[in-house]
Protein backbone atom coordinates (compact mmCIF):
# COMPACT_ATOMS: atom_id res chain seq x y z
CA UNK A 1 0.27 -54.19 -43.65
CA UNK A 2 2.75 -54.89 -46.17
CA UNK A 3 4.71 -58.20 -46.61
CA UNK A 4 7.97 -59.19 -48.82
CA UNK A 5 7.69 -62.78 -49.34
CA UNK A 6 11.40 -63.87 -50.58
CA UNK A 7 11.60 -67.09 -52.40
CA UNK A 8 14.84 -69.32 -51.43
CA UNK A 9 16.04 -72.44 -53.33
CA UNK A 10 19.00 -74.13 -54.65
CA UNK A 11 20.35 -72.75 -58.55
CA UNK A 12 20.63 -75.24 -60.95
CA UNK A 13 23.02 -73.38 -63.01
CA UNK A 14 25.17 -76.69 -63.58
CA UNK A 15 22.06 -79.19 -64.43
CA UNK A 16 20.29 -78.43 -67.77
CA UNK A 17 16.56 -78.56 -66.80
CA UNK A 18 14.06 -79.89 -69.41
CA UNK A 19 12.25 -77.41 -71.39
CA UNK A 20 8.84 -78.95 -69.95
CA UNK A 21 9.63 -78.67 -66.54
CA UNK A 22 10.92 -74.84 -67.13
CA UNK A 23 7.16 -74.44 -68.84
CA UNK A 24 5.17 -75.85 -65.76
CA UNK A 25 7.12 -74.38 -62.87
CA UNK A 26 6.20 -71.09 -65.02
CA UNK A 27 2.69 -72.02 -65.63
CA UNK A 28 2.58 -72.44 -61.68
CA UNK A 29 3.95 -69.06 -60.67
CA UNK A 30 1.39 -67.08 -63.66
CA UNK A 31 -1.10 -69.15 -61.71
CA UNK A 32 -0.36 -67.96 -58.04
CA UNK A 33 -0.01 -64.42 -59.47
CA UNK A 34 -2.92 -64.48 -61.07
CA UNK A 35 -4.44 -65.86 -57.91
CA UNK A 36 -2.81 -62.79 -55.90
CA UNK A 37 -3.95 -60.25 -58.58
CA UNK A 38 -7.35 -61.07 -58.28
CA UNK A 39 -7.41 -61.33 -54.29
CA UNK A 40 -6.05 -57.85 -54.45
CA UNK A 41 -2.92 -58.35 -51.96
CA UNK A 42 -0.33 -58.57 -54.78
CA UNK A 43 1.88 -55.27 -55.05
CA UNK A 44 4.55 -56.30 -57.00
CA UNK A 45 7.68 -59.13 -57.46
CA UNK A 46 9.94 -60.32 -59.78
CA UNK A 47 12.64 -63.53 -60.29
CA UNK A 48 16.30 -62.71 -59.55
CA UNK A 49 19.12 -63.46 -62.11
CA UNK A 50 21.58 -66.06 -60.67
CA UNK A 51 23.79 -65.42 -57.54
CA UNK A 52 26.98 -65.67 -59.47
CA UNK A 53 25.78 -62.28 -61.50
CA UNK A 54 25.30 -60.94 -57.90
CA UNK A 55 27.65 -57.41 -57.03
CA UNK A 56 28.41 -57.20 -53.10
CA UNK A 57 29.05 -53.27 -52.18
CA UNK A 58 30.22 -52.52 -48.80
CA UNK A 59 31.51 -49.15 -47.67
CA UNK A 60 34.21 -49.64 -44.43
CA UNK A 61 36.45 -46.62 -43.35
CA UNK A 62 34.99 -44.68 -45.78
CA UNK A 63 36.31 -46.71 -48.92
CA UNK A 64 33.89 -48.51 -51.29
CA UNK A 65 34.70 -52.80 -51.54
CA UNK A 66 32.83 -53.74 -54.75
CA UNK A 67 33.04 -58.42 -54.62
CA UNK A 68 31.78 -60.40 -57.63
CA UNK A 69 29.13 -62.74 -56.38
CA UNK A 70 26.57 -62.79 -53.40
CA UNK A 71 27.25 -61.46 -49.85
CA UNK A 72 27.05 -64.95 -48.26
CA UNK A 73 27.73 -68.62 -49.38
CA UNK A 74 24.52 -70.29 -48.48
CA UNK A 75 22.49 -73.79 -49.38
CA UNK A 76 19.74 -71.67 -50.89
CA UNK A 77 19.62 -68.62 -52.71
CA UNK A 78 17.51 -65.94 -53.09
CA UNK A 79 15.96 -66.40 -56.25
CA UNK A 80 12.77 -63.76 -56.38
CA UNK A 81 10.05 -62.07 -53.89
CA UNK A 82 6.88 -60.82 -54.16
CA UNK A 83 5.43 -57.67 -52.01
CA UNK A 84 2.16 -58.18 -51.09
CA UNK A 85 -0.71 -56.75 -48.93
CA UNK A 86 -2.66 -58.84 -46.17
CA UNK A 87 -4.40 -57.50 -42.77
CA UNK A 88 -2.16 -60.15 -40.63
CA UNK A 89 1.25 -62.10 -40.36
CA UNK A 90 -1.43 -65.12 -40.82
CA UNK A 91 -2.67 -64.08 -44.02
CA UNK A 92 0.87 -63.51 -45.83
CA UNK A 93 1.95 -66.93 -44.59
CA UNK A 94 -1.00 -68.72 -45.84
CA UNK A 95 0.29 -66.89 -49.25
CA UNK A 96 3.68 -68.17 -48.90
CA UNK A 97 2.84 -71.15 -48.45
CA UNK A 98 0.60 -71.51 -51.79
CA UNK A 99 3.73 -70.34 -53.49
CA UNK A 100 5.24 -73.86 -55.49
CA UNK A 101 8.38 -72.46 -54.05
CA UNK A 102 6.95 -73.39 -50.81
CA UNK A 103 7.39 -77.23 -51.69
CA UNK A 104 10.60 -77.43 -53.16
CA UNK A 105 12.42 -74.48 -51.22
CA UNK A 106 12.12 -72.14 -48.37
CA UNK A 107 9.23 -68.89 -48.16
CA UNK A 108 10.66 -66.42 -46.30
CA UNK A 109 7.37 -63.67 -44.51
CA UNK A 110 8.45 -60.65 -43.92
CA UNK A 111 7.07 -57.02 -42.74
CA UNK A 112 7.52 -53.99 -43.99
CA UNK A 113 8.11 -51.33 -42.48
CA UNK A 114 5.47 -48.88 -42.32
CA UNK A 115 6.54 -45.49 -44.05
CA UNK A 116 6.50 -42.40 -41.75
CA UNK A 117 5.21 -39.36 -43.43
């Protein structure tokens, strides 16, 4: 089964963060990566650009609305995912939660739909 584990936290884009923090937090995710990679259940994920690059498209009465920004004003953003392969809802949460965005955001787990051939 097939998981998309979407990473939520709060943009800094107003607070300069220190270059050594920037290095760890990376060292951190190359870690769990790595850590997925060599499980096998990692199939792919990336980080997101900030929100306030974000295009909203919505089609109503046939016409195309095109916004600047993200579809909702939230707390936390959607900053990245990673799709991933585990045999259970158990197993993809125990990988969200080894995640460092686990400790300083919020992990959304969740399935895939299965693709019908």
């Amino acid at each position: 089964m097939q998981y998309m584990l979407l990473i939520y936290g709060t943009e800094t884009t107003t607070t300069p963060v220190p270059k050594e923090a920037i290095t760890q937090m990376s060292a951190g995710y190359a870690a769990y990566t790595q850590a997925m990679k060599k499980a096998g259940v990692w199939l792919g994920g990336e980080r997101l650009k900030p929100t306030q690059l974000a295009t909203s498209v919505r089609v109503s009465d046939g016409k195309t609305n095109v916004l600047d920004g993200p579809y909702a004003d939230t707390k936390e953003q959607l900053g990245g995912y990673y799709l991933i392969e585990a045999p259970d809802m158990d197993a993809a949460i125990a990988w969200a939660a080894r995640c460092p965005a686990a400790s300083t955001g919020t992990m959304e787990v969740r399935p895939i739909w299965p693709t019908e051939m």
